[in-house]
N, C-alpha and C. Protein backbone atom coordinates (compact mmCIF):
# COMPACT_ATOMS: atom_id res chain seq x y z
N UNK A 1 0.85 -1.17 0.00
CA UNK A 1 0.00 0.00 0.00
C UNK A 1 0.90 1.24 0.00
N UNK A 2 0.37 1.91 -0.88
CA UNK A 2 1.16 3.36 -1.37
C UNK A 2 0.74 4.01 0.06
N UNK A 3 1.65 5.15 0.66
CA UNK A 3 1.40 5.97 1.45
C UNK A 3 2.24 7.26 1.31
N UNK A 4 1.31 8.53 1.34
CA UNK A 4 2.17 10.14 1.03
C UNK A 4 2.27 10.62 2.66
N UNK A 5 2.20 9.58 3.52
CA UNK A 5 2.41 10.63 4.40
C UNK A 5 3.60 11.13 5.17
N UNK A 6 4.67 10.67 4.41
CA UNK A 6 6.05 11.26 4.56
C UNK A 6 6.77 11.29 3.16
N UNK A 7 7.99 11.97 2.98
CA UNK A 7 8.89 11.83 2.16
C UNK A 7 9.46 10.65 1.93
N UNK A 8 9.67 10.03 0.76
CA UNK A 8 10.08 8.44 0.53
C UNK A 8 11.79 8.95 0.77
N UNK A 9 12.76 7.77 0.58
CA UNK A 9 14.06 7.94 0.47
C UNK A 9 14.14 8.44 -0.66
N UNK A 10 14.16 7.40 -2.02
CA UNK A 10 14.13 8.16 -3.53
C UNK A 10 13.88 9.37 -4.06
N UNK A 11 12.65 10.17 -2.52
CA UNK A 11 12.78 11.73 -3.09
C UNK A 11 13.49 12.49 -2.45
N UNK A 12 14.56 12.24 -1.42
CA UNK A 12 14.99 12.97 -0.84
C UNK A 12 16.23 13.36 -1.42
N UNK A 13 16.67 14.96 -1.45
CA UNK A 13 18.36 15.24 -1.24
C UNK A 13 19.30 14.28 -1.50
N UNK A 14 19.12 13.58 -0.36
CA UNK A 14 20.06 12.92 0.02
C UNK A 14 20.40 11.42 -0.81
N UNK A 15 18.84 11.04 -1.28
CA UNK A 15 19.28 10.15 -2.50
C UNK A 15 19.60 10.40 -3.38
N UNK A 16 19.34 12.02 -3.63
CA UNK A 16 20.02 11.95 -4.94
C UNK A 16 21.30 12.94 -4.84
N UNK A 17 22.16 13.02 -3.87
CA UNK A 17 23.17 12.99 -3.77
C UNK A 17 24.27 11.94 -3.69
N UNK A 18 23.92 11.07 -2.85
CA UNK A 18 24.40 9.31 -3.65
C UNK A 18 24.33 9.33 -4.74
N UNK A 19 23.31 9.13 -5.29
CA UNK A 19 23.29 8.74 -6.99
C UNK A 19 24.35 9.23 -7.55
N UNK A 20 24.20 10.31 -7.14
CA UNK A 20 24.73 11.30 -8.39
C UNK A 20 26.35 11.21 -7.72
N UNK A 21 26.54 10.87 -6.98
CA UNK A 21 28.28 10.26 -6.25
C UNK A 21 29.05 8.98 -6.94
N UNK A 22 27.19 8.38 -7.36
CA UNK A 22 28.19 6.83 -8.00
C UNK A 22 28.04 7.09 -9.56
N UNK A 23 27.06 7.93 -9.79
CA UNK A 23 27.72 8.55 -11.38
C UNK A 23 28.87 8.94 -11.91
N UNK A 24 29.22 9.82 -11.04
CA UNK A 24 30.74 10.83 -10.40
C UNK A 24 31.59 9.65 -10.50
N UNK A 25 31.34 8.78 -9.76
CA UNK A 25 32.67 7.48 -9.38
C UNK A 25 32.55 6.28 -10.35
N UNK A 26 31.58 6.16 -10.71
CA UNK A 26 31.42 5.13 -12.31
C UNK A 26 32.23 5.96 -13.57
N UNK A 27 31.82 6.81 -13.93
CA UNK A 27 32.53 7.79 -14.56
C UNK A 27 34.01 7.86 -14.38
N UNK A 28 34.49 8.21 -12.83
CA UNK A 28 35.72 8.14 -13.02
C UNK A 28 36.51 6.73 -13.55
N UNK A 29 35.66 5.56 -12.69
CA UNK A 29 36.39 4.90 -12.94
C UNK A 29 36.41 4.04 -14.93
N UNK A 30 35.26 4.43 -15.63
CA UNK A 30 35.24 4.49 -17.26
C UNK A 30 36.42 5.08 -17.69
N UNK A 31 37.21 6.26 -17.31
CA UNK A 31 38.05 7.60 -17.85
C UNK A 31 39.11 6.56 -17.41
N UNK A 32 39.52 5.89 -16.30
CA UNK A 32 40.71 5.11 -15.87
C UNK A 32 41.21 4.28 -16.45
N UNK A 33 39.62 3.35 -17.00
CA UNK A 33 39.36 2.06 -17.34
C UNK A 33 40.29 2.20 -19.18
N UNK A 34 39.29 3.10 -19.79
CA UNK A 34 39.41 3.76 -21.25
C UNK A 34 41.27 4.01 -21.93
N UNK A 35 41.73 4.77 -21.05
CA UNK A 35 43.19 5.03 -21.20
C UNK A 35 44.09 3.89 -20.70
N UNK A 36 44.12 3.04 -19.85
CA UNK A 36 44.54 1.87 -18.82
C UNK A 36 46.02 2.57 -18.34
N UNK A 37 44.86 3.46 -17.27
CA UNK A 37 46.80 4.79 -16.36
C UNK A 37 47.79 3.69 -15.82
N UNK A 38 47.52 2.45 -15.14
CA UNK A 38 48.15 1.48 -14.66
C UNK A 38 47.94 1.84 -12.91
N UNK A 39 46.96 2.84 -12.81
CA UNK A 39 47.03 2.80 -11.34
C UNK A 39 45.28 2.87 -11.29
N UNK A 40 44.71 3.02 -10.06
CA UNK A 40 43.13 2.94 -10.55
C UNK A 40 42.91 4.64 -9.87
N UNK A 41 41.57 4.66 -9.78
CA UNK A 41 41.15 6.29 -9.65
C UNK A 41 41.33 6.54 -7.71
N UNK A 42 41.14 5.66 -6.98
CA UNK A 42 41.62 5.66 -5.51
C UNK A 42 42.82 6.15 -5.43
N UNK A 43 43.67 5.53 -6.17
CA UNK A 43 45.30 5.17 -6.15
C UNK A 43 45.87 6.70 -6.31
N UNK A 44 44.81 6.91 -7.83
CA UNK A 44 45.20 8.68 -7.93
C UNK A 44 44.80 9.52 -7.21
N UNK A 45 43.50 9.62 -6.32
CA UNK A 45 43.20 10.43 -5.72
C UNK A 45 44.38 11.09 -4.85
N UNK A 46 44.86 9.48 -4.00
CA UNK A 46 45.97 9.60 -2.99
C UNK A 46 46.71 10.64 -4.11
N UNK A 47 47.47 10.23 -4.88
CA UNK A 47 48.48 11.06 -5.63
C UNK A 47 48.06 12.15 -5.54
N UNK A 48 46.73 12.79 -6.17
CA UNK A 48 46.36 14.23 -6.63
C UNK A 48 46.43 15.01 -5.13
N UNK A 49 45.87 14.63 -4.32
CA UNK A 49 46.40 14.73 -2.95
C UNK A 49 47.46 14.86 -2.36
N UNK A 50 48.49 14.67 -2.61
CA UNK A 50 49.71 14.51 -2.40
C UNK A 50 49.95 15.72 -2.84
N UNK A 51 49.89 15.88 -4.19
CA UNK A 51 50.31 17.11 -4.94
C UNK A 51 50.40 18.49 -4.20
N UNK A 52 49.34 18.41 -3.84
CA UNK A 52 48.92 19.99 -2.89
C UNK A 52 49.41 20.10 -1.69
N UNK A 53 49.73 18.62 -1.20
CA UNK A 53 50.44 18.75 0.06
C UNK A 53 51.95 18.32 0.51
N UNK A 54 52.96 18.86 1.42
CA UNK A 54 54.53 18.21 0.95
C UNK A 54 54.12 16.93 1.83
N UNK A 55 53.14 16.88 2.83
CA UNK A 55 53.48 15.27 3.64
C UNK A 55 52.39 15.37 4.17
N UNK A 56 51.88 14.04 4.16
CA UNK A 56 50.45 13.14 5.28
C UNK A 56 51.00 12.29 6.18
N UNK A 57 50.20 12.02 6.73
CA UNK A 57 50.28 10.89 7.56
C UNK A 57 49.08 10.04 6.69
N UNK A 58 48.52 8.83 7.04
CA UNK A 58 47.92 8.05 6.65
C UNK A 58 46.56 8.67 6.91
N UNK A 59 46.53 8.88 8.34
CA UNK A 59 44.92 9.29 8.73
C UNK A 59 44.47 10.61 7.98
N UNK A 60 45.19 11.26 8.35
CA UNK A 60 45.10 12.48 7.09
C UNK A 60 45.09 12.87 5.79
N UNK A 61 45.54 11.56 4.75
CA UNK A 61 44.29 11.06 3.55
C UNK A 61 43.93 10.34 3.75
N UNK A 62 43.33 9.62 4.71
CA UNK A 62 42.10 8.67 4.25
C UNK A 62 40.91 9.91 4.53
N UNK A 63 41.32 10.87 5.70
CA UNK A 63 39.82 11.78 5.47
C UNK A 63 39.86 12.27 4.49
N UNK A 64 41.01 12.67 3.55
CA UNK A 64 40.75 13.50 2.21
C UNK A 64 40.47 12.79 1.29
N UNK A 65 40.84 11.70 1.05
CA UNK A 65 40.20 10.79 0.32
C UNK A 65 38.63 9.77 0.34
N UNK A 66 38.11 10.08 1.54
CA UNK A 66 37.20 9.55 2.01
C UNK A 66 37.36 7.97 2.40
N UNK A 67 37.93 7.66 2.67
CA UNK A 67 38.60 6.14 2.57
C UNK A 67 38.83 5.93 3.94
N UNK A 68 38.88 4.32 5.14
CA UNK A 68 39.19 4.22 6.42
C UNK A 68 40.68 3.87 5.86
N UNK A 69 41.06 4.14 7.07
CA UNK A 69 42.55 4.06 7.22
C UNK A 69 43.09 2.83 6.77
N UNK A 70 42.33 1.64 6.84
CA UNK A 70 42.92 0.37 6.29
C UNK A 70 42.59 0.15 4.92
N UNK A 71 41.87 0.89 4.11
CA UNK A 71 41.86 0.87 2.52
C UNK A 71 42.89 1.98 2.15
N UNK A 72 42.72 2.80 3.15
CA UNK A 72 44.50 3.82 2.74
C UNK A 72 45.46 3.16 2.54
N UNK A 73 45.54 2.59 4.13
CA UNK A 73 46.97 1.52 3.94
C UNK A 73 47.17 0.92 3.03
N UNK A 74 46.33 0.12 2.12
CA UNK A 74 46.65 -0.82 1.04
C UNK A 74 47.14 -0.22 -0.07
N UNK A 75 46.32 1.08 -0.38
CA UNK A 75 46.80 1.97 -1.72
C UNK A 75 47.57 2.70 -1.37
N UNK A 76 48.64 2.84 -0.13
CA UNK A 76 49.86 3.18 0.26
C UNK A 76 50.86 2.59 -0.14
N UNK A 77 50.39 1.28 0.42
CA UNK A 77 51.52 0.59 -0.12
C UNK A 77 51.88 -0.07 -1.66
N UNK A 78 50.76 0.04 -2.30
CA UNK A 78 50.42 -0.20 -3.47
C UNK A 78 50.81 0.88 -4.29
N UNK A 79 50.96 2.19 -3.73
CA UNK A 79 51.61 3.07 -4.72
C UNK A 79 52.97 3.36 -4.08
N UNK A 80 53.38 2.69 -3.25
CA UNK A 80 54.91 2.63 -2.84
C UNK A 80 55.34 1.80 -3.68
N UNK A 81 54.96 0.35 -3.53
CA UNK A 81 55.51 -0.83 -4.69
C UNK A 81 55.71 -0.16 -5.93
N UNK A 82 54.83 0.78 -6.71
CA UNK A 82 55.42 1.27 -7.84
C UNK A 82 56.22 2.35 -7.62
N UNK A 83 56.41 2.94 -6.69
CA UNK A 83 57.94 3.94 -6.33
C UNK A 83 57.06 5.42 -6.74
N UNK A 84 55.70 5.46 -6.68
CA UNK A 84 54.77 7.17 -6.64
C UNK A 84 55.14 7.74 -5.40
N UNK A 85 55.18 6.83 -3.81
CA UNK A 85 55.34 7.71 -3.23
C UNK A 85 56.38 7.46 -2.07
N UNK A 86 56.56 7.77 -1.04
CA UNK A 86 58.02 7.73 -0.41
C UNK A 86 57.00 7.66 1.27
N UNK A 87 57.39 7.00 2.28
CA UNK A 87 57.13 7.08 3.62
C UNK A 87 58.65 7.74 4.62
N UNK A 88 58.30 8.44 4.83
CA UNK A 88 59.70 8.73 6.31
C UNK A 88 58.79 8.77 7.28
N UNK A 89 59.71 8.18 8.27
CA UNK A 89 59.40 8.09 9.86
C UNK A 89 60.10 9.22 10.44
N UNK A 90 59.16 9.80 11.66
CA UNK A 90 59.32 11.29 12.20
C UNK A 90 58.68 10.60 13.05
N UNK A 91 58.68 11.81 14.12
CA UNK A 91 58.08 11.90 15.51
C UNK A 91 56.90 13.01 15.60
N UNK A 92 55.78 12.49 16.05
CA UNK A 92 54.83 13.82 15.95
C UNK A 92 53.79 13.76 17.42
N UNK A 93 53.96 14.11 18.35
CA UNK A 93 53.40 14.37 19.64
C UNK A 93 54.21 13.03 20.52
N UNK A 94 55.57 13.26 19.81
CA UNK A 94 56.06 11.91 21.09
C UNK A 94 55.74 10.53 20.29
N UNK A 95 55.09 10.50 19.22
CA UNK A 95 54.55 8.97 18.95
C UNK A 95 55.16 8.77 17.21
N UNK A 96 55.76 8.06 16.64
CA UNK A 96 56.35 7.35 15.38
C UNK A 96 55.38 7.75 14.53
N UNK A 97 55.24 8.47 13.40
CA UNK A 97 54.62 8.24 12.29
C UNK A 97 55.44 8.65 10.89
N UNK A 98 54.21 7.78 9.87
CA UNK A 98 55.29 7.60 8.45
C UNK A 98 54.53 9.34 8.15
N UNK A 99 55.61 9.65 7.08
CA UNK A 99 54.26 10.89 6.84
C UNK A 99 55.10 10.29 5.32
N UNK A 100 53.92 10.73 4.58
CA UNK A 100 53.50 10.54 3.04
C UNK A 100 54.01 11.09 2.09
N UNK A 101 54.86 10.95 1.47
CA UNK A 101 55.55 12.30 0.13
C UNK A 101 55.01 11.59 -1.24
N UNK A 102 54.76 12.32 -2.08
CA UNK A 102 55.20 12.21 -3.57
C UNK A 102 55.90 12.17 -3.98
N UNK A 103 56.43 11.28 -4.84
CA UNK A 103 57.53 11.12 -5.87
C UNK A 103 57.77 11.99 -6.83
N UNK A 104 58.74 12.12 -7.42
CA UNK A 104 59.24 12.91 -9.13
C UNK A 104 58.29 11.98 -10.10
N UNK A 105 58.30 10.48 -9.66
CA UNK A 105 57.57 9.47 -10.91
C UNK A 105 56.14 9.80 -10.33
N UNK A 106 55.75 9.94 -9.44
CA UNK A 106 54.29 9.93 -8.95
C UNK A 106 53.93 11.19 -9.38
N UNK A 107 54.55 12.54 -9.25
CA UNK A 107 53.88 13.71 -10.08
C UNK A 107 54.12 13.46 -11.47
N UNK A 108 54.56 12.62 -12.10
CA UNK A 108 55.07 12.63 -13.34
C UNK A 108 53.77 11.91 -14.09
N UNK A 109 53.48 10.89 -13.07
CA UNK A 109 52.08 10.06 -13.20
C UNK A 109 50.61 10.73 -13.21
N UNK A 110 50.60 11.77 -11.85
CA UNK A 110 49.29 12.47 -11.88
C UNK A 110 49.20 13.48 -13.13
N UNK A 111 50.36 13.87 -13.44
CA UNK A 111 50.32 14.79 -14.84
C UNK A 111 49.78 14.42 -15.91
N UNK A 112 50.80 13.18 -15.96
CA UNK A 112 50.16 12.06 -16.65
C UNK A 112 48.19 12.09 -17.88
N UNK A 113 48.42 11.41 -16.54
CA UNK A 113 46.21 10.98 -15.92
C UNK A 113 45.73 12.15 -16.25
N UNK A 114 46.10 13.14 -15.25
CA UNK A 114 45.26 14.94 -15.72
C UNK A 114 45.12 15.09 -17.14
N UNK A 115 46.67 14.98 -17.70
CA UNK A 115 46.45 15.28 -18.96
C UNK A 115 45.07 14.57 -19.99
N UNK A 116 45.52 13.18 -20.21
CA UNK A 116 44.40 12.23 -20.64
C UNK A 116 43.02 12.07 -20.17
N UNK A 117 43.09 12.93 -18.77
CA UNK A 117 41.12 12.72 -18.66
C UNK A 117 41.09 13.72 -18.43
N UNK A 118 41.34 15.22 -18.60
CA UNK A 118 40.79 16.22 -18.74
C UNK A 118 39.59 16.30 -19.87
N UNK A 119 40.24 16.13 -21.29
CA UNK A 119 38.99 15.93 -21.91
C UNK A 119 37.33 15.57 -21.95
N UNK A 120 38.17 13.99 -21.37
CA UNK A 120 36.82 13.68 -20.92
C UNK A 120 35.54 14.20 -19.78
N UNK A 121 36.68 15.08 -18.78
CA UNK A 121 35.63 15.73 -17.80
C UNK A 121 35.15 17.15 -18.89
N UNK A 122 35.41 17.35 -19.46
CA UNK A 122 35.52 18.93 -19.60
C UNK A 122 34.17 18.78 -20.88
N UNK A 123 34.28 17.61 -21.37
CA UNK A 123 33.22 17.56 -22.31
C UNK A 123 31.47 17.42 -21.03
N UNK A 124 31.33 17.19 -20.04
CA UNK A 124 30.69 17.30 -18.85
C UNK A 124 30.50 18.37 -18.26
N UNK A 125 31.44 19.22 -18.15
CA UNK A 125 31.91 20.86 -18.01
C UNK A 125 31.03 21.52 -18.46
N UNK A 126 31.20 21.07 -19.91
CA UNK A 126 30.67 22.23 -21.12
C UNK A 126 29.36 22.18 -21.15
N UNK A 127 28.20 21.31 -20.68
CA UNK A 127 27.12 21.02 -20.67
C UNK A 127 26.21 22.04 -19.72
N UNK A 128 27.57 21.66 -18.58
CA UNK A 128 26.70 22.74 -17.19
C UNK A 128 27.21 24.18 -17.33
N UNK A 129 26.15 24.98 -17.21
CA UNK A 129 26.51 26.48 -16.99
C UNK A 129 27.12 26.43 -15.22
N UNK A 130 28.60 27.10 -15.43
CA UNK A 130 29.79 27.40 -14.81
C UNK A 130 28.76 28.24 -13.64
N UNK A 131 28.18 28.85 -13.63
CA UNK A 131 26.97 29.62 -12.23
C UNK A 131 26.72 28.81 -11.78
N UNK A 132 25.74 27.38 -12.45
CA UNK A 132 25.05 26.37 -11.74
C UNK A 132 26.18 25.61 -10.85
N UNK A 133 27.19 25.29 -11.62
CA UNK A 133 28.32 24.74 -11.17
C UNK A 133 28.99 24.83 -9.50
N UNK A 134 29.41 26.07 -9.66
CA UNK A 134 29.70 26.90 -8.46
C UNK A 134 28.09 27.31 -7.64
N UNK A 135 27.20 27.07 -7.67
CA UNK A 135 25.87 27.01 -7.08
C UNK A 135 25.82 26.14 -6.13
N UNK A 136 25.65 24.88 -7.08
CA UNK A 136 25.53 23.47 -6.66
C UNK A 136 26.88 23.32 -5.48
N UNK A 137 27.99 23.39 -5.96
CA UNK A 137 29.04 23.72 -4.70
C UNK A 137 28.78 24.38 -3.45
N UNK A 138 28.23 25.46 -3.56
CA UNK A 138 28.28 26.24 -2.65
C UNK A 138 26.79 25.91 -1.61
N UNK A 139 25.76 25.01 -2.20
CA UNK A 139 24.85 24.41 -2.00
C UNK A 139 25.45 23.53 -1.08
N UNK A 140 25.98 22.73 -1.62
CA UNK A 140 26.50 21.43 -0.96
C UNK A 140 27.48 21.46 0.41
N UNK A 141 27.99 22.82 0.11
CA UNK A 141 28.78 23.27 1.32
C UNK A 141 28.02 23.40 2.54
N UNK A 142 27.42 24.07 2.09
CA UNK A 142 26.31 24.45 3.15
C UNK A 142 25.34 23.41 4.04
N UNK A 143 24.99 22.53 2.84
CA UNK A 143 24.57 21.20 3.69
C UNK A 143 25.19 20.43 4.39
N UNK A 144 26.58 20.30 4.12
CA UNK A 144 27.61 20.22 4.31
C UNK A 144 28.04 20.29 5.84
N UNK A 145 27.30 21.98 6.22
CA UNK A 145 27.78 22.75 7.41
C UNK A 145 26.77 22.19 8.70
N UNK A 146 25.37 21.85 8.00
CA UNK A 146 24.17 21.99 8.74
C UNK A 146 24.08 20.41 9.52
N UNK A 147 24.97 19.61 8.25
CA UNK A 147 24.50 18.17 8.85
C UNK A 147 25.61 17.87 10.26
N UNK A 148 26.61 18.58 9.62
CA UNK A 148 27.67 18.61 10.32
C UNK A 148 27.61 19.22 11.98
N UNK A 149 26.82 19.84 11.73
CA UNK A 149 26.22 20.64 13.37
C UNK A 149 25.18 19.90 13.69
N UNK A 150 24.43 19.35 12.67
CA UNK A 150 23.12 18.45 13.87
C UNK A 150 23.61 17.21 14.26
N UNK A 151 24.83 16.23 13.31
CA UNK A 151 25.11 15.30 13.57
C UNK A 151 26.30 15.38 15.89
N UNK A 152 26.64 16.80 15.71
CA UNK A 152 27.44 17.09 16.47
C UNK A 152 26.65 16.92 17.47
N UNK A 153 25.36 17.90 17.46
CA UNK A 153 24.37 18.13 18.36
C UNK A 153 23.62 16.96 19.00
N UNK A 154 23.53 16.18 18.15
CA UNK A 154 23.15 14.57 18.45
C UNK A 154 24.12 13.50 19.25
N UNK A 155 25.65 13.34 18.64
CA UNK A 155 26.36 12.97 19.22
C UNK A 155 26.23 13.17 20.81
């Protein structure tokens, strides 16, 4: 039995912010698949990440990457085996950690990738008006802010 007397999941926000996440991430991973980079779109994230920053620790991309710390670990070490990125051990509040560098071959790699799937995003680009674009961003931020304070408030 059909019932209107709430909002279903399927119409909410929030489903179709998923959706539209595994579009985003099907997509990427087609653009990966299409060229064959030799690393997958996780693997690069870490990299593109890297880029902007001189050193991580582990916990500190898996939040930028959205990833738990033990799917980090694997594509850590998985882009160490190919020599993208470098670990040194330091000391940081008294306690051992690796922190994360990029390689000369690992930026050489994300350049790489950028180069070859720019196209393909940009033909996606061109569809959306650049206002809506930065809209939808600044939308999302915001929800962003709100869930983030009720989830706190709840905690």
């Amino acid at each position: 039995m059909k019932t209107d007397l709430h909002e279903h999941f399927t119409d909410t926000i929030f489903y179709q912010i998923e959706l539209t996440a595994k579009y985003c991430k099907l997509l990427g991973q087609q653009v990966f698949e299409k060229f064959d980079s030799g690393i997958s779109l996780e693997e690069y994230s870490v990299l593109d990440v890297l880029t902007i920053n001189d050193a991580l620790c582990q916990r500190d991309i898996a939040k930028l990457i959205l990833k738990d710390r033990a799917n980090t670990g694997k594509l850590l070490d998985t882009l160490a085996g190919k020599g993208y990125i470098s670990r040194d051990l330091t000391v940081k509040n008294n306690r051992p950690v690796k922190l994360v560098k990029i390689t000369d071959e690992g930026v050489k790699k994300v350049n790489e990738i950028a180069e070859k799937a720019r196209p393909n995003y940009n033909l996606i680009k061109e569809k959306i008006n650049k206002r809506h674009i930065s809209k939808v961003g600044e939308l999302l931020k915001e929800l962003r802010e709100i869930l983030k304070e009720t989830i706190e408030i709840q905690i």
